[in-house]
N, C-alpha and C. Protein backbone atom coordinates (compact mmCIF):
# COMPACT_ATOMS: atom_id res chain seq x y z
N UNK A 1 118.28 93.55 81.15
CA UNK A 1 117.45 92.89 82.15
C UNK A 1 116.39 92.06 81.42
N UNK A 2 116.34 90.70 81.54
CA UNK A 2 115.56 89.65 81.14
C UNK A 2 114.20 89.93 81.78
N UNK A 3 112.80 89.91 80.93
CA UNK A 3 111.71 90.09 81.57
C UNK A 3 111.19 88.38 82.09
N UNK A 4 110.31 88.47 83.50
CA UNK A 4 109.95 87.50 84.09
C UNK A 4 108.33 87.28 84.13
N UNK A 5 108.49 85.69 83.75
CA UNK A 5 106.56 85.83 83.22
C UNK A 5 106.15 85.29 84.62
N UNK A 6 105.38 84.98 84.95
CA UNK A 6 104.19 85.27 86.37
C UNK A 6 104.71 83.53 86.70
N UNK A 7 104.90 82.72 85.94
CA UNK A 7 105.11 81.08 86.35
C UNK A 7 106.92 81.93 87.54
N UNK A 8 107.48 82.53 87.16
CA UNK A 8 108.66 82.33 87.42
C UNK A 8 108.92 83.36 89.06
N UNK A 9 107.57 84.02 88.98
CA UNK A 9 107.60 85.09 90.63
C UNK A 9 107.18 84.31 92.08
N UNK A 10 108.23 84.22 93.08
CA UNK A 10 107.93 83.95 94.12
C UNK A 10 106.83 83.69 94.44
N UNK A 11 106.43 83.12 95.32
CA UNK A 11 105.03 82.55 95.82
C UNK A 11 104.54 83.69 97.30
N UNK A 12 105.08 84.54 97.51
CA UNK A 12 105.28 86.10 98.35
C UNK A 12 104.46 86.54 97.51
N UNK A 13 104.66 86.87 96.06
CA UNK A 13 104.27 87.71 95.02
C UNK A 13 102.89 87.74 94.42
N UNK A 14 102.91 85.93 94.40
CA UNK A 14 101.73 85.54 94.22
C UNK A 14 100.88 86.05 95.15
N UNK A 15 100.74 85.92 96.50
CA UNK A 15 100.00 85.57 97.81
C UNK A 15 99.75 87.73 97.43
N UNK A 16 100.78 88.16 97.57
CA UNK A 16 100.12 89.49 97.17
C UNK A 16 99.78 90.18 96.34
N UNK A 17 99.43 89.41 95.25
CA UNK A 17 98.52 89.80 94.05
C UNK A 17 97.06 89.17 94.46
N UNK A 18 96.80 87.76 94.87
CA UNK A 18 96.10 87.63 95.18
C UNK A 18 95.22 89.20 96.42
N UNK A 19 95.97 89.19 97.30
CA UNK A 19 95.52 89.92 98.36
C UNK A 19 94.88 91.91 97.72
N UNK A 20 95.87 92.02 96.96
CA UNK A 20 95.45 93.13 95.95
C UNK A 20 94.05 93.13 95.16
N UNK A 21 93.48 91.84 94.53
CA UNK A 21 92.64 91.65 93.53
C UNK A 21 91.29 91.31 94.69
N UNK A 22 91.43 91.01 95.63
CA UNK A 22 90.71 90.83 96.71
C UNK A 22 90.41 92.42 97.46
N UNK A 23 90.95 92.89 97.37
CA UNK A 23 90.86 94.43 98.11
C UNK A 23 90.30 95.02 97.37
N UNK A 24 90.44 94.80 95.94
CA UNK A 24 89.72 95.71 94.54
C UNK A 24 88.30 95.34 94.78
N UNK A 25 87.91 93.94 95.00
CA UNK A 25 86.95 93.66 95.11
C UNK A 25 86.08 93.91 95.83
N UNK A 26 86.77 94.09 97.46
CA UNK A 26 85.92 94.97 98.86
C UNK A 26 85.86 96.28 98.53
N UNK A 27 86.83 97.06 97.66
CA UNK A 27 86.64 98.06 97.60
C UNK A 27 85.14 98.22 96.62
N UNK A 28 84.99 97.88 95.53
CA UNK A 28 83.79 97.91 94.90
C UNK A 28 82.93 97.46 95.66
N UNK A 29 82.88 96.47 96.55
CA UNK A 29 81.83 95.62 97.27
C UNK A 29 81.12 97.04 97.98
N UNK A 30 81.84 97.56 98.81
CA UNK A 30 81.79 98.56 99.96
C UNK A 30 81.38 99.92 98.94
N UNK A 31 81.81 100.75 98.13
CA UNK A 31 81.85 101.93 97.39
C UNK A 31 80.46 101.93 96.56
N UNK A 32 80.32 100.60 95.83
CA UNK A 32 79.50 100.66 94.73
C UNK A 32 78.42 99.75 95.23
N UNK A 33 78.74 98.46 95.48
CA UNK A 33 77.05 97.45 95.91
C UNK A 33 76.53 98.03 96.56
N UNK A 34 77.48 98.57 97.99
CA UNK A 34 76.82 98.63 99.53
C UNK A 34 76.08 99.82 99.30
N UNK A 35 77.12 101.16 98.59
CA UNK A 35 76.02 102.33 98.82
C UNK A 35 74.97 102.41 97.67
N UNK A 36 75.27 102.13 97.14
CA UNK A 36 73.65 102.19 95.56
C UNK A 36 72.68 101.39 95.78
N UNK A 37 73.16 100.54 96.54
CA UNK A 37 71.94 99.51 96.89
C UNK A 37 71.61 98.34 95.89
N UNK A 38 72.66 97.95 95.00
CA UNK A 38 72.73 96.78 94.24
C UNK A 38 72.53 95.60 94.69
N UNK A 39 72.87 95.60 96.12
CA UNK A 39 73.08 94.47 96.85
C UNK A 39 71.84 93.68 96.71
N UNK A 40 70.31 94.56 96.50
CA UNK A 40 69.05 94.09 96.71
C UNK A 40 68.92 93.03 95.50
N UNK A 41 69.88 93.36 94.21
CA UNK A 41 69.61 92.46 93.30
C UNK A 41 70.23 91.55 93.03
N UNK A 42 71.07 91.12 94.30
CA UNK A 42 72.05 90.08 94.47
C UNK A 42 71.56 88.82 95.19
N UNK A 43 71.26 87.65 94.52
CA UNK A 43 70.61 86.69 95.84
C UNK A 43 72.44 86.05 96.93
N UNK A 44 71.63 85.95 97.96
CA UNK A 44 72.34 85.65 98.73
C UNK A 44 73.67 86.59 99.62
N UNK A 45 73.36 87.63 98.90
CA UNK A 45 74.37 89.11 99.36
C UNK A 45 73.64 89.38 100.83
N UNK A 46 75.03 89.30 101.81
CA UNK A 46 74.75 90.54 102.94
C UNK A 46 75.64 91.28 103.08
N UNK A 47 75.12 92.34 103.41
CA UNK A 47 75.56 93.57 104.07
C UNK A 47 76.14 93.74 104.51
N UNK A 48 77.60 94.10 104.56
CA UNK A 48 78.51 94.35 105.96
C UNK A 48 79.15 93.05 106.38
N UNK A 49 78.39 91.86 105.59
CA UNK A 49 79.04 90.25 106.29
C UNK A 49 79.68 89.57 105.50
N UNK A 50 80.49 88.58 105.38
CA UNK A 50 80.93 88.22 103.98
C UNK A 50 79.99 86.32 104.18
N UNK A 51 79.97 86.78 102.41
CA UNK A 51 78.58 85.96 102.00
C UNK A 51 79.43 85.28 100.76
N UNK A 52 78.44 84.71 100.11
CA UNK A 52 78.67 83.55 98.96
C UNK A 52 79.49 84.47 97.74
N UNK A 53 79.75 85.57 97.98
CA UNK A 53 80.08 86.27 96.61
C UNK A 53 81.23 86.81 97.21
N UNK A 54 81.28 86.45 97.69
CA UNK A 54 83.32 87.53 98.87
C UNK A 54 83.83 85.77 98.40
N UNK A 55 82.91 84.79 98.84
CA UNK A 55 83.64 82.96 98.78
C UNK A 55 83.55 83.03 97.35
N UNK A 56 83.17 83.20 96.37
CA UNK A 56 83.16 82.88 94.85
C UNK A 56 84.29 84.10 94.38
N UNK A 57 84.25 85.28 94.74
CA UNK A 57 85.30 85.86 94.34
C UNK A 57 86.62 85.58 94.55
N UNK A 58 86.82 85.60 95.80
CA UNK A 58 88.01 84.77 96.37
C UNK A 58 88.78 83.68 95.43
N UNK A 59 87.51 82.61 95.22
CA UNK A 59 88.11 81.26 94.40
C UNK A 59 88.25 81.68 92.84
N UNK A 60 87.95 82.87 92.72
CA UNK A 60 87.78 83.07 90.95
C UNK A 60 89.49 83.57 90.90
N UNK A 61 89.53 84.53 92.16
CA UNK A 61 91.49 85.08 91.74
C UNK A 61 92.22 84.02 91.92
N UNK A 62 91.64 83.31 92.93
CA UNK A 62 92.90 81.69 93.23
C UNK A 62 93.36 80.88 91.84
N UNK A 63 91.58 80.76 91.59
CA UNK A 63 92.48 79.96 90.47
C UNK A 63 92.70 80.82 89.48
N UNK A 64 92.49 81.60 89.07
CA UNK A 64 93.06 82.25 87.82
C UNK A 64 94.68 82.47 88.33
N UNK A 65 95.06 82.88 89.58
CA UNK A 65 96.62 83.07 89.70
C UNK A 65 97.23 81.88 89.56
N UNK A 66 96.12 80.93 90.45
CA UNK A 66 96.85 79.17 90.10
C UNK A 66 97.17 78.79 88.34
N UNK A 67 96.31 79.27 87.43
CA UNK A 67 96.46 78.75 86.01
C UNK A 67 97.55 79.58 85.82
N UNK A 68 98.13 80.76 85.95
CA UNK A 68 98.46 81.60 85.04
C UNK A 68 100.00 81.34 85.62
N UNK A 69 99.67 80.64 87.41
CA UNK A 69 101.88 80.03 87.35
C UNK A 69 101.59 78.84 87.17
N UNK A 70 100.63 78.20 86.48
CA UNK A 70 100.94 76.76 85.99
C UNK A 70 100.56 76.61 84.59
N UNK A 71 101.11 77.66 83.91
CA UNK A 71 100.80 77.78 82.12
C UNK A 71 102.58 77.83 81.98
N UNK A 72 102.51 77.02 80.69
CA UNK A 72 103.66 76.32 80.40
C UNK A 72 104.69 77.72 79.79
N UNK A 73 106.05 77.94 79.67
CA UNK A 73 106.16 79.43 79.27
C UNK A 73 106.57 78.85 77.62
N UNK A 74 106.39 77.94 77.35
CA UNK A 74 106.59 77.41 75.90
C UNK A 74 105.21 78.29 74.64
N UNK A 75 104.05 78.71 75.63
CA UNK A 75 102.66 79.07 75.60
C UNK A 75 102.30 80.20 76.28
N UNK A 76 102.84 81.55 75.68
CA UNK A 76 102.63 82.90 76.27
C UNK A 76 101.59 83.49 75.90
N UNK A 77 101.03 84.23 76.67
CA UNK A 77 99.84 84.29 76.69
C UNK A 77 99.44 85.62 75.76
């Protein structure tokens, strides 16, 4: 069985890795900011709402999944 690098997995696959790395993230958001109270040292963080850091996280997995199926497989990583 030939192994398959990340340029070559369905776009299904993609969409649910994305959705995974996003859940990791609510999960810490919710477990660790919300109850320790980190949130206070966050500008622009709310509570319970999604804010500038749920929108910056979001775009940080996009494109990192976007680079990593548009890296050439000549150039493994």
């Amino acid at each position: 069985m030939e192994r398959l690098s990340f340029q070559q997995l369905p776009f299904a696959v993609k969409i649910a890795m994305w959705v995974v790395f996003n859940n990791a993230w609510w999960s810490i958001e919710e477990f660790v900011i919300d109850r320790r109270g980190l949130w206070k040292y966050m500008p622009y963080y709310r509570v319970a709402n999604a804010c500038v850091w749920d929108l910056a996280v979001a775009l940080i997995i996009a494109v990192a999944i976007w680079r990593a199926s548009r890296r050439s497989s000549s150039h493994p990583a």
